[in-house]
N, C-alpha and C. Protein backbone atom coordinates (compact mmCIF):
# COMPACT_ATOMS: atom_id res chain seq x y z
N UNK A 1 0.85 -1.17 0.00
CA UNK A 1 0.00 0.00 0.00
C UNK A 1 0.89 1.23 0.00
N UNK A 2 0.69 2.09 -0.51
CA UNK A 2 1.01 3.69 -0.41
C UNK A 2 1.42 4.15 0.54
N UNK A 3 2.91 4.70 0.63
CA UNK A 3 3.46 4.74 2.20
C UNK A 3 2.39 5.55 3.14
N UNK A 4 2.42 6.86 2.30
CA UNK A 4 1.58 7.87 3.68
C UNK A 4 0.77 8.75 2.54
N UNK A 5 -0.26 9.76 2.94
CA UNK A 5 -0.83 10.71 2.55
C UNK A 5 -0.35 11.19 1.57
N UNK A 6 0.76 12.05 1.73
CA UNK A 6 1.61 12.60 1.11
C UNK A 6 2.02 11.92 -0.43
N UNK A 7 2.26 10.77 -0.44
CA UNK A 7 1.69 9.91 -1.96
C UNK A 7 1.06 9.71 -2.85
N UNK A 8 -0.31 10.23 -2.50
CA UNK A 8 -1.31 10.65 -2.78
C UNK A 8 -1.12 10.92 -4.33
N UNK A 9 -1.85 10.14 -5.57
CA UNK A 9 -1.58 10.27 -6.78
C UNK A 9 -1.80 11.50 -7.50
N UNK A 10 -0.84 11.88 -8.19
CA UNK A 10 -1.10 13.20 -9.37
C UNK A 10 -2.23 12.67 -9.95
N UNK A 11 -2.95 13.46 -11.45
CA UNK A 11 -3.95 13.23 -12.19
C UNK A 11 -3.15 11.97 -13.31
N UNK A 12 -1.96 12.42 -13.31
CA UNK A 12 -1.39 11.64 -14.46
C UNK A 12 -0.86 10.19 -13.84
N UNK A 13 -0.37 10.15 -12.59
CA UNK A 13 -0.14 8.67 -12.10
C UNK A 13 -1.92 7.98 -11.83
N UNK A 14 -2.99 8.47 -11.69
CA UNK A 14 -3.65 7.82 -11.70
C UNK A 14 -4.74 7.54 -13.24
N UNK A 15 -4.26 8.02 -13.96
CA UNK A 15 -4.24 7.28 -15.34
C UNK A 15 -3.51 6.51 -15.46
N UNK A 16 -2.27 6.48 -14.66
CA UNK A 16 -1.40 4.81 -15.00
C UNK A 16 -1.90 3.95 -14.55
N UNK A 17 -2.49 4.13 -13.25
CA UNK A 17 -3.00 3.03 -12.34
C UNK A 17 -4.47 2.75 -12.92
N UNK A 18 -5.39 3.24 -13.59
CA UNK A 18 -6.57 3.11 -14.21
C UNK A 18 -6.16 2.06 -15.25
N UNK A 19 -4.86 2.29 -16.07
CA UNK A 19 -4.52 1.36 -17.46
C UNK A 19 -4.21 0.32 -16.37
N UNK A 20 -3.51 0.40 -15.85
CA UNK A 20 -2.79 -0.87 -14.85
C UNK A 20 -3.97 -2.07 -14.48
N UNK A 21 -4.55 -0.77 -13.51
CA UNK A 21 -6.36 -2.14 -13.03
C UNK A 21 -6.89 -2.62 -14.27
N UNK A 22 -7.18 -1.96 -14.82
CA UNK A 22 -7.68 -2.21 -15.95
C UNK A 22 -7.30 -3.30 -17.32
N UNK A 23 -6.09 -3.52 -17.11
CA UNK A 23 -4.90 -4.49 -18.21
C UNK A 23 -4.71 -5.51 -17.35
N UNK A 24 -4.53 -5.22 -15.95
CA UNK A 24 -4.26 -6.27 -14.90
C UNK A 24 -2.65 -6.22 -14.69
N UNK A 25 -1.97 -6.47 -15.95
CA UNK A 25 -0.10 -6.44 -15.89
C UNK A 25 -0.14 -5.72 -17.49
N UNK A 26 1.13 -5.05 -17.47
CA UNK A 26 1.19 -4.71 -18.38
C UNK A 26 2.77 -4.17 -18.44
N UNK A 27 3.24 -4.14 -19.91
CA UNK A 27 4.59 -3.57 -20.13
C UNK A 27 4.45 -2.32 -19.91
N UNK A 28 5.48 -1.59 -19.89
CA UNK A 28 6.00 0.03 -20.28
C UNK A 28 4.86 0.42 -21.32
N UNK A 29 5.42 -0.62 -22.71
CA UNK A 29 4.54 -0.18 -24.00
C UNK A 29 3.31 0.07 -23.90
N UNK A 30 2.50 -1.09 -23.18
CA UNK A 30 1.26 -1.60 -23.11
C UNK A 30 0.46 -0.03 -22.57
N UNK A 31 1.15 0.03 -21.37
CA UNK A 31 0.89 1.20 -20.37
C UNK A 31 0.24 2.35 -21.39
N UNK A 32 1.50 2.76 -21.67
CA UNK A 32 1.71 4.09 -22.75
C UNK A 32 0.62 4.00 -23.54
N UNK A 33 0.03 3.27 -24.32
CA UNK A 33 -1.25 2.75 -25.11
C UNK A 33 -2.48 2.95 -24.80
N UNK A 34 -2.26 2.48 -23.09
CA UNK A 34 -3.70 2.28 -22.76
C UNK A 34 -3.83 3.59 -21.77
N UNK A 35 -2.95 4.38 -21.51
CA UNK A 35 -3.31 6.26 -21.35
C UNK A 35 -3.30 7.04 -22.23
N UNK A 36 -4.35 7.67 -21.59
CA UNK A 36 -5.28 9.09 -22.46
C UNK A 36 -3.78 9.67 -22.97
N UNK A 37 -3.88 10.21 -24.20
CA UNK A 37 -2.91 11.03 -25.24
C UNK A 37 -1.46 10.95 -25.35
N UNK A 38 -1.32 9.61 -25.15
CA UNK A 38 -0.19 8.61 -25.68
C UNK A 38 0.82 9.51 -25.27
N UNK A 39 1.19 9.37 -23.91
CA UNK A 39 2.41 9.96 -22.97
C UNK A 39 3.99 9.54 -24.03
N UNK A 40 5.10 10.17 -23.44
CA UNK A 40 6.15 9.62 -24.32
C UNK A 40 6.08 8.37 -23.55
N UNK A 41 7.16 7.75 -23.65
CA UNK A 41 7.49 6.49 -23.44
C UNK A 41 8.42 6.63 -22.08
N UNK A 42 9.60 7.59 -22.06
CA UNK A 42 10.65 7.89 -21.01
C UNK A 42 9.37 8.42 -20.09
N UNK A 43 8.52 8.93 -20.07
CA UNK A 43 7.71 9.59 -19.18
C UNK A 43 6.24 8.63 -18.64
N UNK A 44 6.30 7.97 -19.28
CA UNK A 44 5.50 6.36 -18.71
C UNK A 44 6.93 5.58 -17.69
N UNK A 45 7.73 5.49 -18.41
CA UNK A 45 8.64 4.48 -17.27
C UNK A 45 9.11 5.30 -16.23
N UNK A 46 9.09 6.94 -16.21
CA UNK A 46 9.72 7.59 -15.37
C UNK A 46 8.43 7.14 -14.22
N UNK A 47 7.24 7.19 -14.66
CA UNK A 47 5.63 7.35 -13.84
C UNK A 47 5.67 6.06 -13.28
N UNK A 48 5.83 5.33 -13.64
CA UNK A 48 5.90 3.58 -13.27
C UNK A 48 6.88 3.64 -12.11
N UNK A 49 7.82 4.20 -11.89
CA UNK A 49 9.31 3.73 -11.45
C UNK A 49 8.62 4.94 -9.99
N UNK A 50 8.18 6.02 -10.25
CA UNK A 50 7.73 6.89 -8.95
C UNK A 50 6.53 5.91 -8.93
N UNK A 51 5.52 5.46 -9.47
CA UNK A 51 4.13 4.79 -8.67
C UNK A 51 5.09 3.53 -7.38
N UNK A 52 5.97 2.86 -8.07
CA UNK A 52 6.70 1.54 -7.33
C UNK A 52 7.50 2.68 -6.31
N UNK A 53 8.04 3.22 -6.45
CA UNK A 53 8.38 4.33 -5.25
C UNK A 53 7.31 4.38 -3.86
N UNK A 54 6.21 4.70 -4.59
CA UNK A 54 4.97 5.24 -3.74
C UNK A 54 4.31 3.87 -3.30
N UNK A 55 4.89 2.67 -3.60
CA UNK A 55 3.86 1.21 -3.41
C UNK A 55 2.79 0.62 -3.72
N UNK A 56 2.52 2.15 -4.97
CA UNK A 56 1.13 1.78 -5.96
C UNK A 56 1.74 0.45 -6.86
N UNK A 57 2.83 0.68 -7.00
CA UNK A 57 2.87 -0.43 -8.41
C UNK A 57 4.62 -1.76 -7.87
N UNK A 58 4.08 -2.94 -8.81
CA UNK A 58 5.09 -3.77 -8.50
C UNK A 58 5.79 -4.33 -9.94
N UNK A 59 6.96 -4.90 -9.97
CA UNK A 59 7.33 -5.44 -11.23
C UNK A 59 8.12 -6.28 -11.32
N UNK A 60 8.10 -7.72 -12.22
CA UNK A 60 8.97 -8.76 -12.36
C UNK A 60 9.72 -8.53 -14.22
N UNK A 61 10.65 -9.03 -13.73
CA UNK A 61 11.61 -9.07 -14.86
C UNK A 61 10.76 -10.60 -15.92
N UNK A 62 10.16 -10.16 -17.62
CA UNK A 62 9.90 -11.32 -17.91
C UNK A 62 11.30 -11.00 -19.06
N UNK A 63 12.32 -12.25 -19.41
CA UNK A 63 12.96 -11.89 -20.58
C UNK A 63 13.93 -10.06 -19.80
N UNK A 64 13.37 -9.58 -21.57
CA UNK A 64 13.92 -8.65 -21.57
C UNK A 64 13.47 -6.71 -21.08
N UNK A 65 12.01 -7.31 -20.07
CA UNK A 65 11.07 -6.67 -20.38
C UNK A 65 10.62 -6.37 -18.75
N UNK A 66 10.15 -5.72 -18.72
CA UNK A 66 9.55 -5.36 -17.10
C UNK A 66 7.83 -5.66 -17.36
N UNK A 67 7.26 -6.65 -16.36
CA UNK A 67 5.80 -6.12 -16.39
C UNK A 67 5.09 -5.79 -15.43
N UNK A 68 4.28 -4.71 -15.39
CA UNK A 68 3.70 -3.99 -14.00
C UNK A 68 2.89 -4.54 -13.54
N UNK A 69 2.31 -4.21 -12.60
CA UNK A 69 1.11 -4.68 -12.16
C UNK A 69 0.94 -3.61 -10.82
N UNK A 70 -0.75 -3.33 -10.74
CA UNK A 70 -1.07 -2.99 -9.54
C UNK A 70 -0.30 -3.38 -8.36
N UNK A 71 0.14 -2.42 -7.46
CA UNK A 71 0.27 -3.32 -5.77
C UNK A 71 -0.85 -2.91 -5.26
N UNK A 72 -1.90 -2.01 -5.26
CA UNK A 72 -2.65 -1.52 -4.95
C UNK A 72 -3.61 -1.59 -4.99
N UNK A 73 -5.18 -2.40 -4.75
CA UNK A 73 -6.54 -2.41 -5.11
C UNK A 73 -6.84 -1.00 -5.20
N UNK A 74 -7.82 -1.12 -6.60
CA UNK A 74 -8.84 0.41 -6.78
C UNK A 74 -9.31 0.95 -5.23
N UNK A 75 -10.01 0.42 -4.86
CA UNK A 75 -10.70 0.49 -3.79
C UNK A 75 -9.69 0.75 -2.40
N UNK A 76 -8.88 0.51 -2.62
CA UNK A 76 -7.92 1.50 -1.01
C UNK A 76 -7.16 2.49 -1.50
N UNK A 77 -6.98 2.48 -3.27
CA UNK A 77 -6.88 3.56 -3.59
C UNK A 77 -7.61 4.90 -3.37
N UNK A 78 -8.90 4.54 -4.04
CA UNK A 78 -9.97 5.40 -3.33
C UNK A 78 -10.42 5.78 -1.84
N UNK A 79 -10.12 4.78 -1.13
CA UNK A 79 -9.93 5.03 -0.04
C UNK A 79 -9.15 6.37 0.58
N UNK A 80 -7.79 5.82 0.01
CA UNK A 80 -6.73 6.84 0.47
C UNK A 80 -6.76 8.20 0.22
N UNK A 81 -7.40 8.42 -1.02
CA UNK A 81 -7.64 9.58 -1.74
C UNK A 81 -8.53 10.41 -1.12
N UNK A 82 -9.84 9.66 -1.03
CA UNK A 82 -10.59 10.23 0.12
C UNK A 82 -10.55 10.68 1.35
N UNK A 83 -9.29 9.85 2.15
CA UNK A 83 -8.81 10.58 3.45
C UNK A 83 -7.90 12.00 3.30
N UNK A 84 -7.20 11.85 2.14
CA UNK A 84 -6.37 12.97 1.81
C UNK A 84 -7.30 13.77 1.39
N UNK A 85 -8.42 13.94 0.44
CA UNK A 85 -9.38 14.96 0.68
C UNK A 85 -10.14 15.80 1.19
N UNK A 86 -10.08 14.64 2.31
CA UNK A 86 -10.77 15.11 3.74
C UNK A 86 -10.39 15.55 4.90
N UNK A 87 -8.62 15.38 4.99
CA UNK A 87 -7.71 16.11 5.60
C UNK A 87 -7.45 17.42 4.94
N UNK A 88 -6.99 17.38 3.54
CA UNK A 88 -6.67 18.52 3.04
C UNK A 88 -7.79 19.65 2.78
N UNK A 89 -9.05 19.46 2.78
CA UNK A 89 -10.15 20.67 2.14
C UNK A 89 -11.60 20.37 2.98
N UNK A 90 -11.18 19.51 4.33
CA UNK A 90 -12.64 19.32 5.14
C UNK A 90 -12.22 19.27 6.26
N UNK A 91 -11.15 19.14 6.87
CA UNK A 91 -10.82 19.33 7.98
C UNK A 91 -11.42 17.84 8.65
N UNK A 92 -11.05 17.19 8.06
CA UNK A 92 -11.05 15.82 8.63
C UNK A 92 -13.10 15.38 8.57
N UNK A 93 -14.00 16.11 8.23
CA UNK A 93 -15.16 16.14 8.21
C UNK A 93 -15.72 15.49 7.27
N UNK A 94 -16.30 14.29 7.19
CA UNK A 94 -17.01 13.88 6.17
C UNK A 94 -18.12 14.06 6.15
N UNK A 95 -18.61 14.35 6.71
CA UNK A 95 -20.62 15.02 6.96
C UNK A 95 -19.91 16.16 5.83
N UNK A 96 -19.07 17.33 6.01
CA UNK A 96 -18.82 18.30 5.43
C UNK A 96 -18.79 17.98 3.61
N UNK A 97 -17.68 16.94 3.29
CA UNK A 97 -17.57 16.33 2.12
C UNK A 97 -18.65 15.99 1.89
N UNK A 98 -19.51 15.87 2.28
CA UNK A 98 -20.97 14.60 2.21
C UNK A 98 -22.16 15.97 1.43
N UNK A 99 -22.42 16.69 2.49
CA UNK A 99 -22.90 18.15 2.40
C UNK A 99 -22.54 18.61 1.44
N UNK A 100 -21.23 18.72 0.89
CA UNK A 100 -20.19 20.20 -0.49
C UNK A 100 -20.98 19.10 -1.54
N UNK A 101 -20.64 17.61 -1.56
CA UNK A 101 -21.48 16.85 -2.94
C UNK A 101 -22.74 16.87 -2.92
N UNK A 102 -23.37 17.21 -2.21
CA UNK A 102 -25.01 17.24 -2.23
C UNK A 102 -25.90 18.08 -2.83
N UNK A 103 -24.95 19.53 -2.48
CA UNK A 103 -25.11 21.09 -2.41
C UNK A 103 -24.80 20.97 -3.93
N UNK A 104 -23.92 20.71 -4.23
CA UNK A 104 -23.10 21.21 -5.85
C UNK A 104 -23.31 20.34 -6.59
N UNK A 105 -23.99 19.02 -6.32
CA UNK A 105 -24.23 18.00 -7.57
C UNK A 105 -25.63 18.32 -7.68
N UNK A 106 -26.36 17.77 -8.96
CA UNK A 106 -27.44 17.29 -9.39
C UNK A 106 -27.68 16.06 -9.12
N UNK A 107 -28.22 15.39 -8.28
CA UNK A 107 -27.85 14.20 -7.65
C UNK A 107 -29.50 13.37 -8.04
N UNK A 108 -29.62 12.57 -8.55
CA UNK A 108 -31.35 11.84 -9.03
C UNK A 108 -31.85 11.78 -7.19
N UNK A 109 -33.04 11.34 -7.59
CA UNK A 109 -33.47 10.51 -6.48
C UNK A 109 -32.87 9.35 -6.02
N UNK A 110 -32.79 8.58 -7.05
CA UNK A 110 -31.97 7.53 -6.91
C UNK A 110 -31.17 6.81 -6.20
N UNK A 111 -30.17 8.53 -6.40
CA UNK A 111 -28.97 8.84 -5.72
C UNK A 111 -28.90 8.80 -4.80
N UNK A 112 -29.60 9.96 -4.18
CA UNK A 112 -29.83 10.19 -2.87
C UNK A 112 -30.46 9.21 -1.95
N UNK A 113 -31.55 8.46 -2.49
CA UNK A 113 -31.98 6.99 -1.85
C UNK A 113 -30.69 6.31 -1.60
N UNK A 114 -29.84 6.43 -2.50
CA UNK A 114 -28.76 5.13 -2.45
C UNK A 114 -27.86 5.90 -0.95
N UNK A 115 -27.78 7.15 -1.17
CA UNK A 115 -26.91 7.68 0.09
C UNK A 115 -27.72 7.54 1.62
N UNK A 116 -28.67 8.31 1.43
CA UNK A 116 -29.76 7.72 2.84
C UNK A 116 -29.42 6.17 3.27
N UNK A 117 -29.28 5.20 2.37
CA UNK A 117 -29.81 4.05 2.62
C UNK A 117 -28.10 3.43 3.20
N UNK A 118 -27.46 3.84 2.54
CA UNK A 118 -25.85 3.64 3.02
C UNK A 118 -25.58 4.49 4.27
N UNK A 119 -26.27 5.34 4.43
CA UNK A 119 -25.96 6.30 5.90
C UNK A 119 -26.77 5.84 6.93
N UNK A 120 -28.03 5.13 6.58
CA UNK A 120 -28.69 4.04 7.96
C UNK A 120 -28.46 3.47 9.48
N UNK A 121 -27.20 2.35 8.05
CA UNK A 121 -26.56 1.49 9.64
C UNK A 121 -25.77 2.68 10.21
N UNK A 122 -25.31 3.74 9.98
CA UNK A 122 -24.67 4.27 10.96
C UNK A 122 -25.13 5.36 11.65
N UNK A 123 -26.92 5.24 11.36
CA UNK A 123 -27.56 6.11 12.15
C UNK A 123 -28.23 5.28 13.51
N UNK A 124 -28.31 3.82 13.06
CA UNK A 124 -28.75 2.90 13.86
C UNK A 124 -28.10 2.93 15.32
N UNK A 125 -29.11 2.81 16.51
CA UNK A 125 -27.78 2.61 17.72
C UNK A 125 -27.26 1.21 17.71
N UNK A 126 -26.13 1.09 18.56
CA UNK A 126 -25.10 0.34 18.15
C UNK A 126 -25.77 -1.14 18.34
N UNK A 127 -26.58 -1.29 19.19
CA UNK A 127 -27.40 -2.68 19.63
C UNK A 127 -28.22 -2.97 18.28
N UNK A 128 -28.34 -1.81 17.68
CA UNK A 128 -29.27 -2.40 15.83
C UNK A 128 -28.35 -2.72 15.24
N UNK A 129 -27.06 -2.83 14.73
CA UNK A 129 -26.17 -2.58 14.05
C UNK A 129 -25.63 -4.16 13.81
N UNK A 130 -25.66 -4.65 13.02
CA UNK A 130 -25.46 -6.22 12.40
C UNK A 130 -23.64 -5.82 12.25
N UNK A 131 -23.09 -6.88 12.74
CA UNK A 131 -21.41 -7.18 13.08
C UNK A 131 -20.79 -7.81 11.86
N UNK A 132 -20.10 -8.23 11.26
CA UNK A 132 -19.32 -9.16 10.15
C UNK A 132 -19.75 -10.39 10.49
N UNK A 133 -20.29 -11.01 10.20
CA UNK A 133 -20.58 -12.43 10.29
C UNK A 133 -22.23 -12.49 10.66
N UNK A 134 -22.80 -11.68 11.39
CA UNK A 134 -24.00 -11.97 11.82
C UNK A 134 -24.96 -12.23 10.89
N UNK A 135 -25.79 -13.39 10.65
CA UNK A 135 -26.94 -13.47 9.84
C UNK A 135 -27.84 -12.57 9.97
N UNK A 136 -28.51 -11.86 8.53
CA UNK A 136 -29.79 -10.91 8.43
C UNK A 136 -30.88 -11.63 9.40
């Protein structure tokens, strides 16, 4: 995982990591291909070589060739991103983050059902609140 906060992906390392999840492993070449407006090539391996810096990314020697791969699931990516968001521009507040997307999106009904309905269990007191394992 991503040493600390501070790691926290540019716009352009997380187009690597989008081709990456997305390809699963992939060369240098492959990479370069599968990001938006065909980066040079020295500037894909420079991005690869800082993501493995940062513990986003890992790589085995095949032949003559390096191939990448995620170290990182999408999902603690996002994670992480979100805490750094919420340190850097909410003051640690996610009601606040929660509120700024509510206010400024066009959000369906839908939507908002889907957020109510995810904000529930943690309106529930703790004696309502179903544990990891407990049957519905």
């Amino acid at each position: 995982m991503a040493r600390n906060a501070s790691d926290a992906l540019t716009e352009r390392e997380a187009e690597v990591m989008d081709a990456l999840w997305r390809l699963g492993e992939a060369t240098a070449e492959q990479v370069r291909e599968a990001v938006p407006g065909a980066p040079h090539d020295s500037t894909v391996r420079t991005m690869l070589r800082i993501l493995e810096a940062k513990g986003y990314v890992s790589h085995e020697a095949r032949g003559k060739v390096y191939v990448y791969r995620a170290a990182v699931d999408r999902s603690k990516a996002q994670r992480q991103a979100v805490r750094g968001l919420l340190a850097r521009f909410f003051g640690g507040s996610a009601e606040d983050l929660v509120l700024r997307l509510i206010e400024d999106e066009s959000l369906t009904q839908e939507q908002l059902d889907k957020l109510r309905d995810a904000a529930q269990p943690a309106a529930d007191p703790p004696s309502k609140r179903r544990k990891k394992g407990d049957r519905p």
